[in-house]
Protein backbone atom coordinates (compact mmCIF):
# COMPACT_ATOMS: atom_id res chain seq x y z
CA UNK A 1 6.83 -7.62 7.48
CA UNK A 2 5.05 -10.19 9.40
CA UNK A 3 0.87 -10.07 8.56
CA UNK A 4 0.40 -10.88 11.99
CA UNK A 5 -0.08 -6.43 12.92
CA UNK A 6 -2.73 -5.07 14.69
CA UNK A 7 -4.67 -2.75 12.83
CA UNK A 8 -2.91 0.03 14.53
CA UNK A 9 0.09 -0.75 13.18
CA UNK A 10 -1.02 -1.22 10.06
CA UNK A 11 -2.10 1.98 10.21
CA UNK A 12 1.11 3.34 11.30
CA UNK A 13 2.58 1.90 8.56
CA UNK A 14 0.40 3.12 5.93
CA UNK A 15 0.82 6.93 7.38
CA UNK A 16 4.39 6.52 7.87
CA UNK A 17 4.83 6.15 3.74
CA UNK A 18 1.54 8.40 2.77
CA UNK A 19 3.03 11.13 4.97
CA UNK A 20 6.07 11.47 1.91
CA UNK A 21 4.52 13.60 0.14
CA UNK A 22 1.82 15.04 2.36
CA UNK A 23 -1.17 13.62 2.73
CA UNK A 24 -1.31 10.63 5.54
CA UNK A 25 -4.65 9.42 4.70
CA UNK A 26 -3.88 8.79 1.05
CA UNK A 27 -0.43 6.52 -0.60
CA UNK A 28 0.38 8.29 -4.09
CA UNK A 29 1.89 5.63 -6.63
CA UNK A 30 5.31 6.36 -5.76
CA UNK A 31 4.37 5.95 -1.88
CA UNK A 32 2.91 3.08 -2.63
CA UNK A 33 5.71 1.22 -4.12
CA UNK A 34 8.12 3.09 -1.36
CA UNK A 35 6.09 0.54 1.40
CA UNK A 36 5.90 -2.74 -0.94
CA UNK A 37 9.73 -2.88 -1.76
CA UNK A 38 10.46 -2.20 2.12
CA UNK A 39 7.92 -3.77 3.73
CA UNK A 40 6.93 -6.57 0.71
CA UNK A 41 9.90 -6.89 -1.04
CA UNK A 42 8.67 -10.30 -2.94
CA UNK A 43 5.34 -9.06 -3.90
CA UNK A 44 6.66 -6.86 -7.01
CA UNK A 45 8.01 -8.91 -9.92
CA UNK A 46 8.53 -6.58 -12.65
CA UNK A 47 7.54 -3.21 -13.69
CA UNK A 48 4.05 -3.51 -14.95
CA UNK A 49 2.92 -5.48 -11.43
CA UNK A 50 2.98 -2.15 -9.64
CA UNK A 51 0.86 -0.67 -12.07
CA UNK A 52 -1.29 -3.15 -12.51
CA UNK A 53 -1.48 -3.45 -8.31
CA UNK A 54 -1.96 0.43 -7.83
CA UNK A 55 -5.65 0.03 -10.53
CA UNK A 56 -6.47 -2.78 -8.42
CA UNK A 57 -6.52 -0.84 -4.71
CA UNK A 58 -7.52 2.13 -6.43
CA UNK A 59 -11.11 1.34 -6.45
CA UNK A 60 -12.39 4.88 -6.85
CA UNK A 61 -9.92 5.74 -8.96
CA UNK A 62 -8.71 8.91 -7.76
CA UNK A 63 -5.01 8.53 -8.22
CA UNK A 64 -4.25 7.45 -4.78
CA UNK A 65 -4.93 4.47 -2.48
CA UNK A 66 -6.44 5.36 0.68
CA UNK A 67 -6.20 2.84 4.08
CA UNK A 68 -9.42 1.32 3.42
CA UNK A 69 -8.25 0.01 -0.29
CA UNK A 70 -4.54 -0.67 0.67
CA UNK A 71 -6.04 -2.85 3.97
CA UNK A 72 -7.42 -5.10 0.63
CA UNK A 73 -4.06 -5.61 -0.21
CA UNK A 74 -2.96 -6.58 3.11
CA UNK A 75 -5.75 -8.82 3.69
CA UNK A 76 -4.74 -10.91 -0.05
CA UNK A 77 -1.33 -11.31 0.99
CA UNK A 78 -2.03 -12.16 4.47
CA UNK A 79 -4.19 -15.18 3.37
């Protein structure tokens, strides 16, 4: 995925994976790594990197990572 997306379609995005199990304002784990091996394929390297990601964006630690805390993700690999 190019970085170069509006926020719009970043949004899309985002909603188009949360909305797997339900909720399109929040990516569960398994959402989460759903949109980083299709749409970041080289940003996983091994098992604990997803983990270790997910506590990262989770910044309220609620289980989930909402838009807000996944658009920090976006922003890191876009730089």
């Amino acid at each position: 995925m190019s970085m170069k997306k509006s926020p719009a379609e970043l949004k899309s995005i985002f909603e188009k994976y949360a909305a797997k199990e339900g909720d399109t304002n929040q990516l569960s784990k398994a959402e989460l790594k759903l949109l980083i091996q299709a749409e970041f394929p080289n940003l996983l390297k091994g098992p604990s990197t997803l983990d270790e990601l997910f506590q990262e964006l989770d910044k309220n630690g609620d289980g989930e990572v909402s838009f807000e805390e996944f658009q920090v993700l976006v922003k890191k690999i876009s730089q």
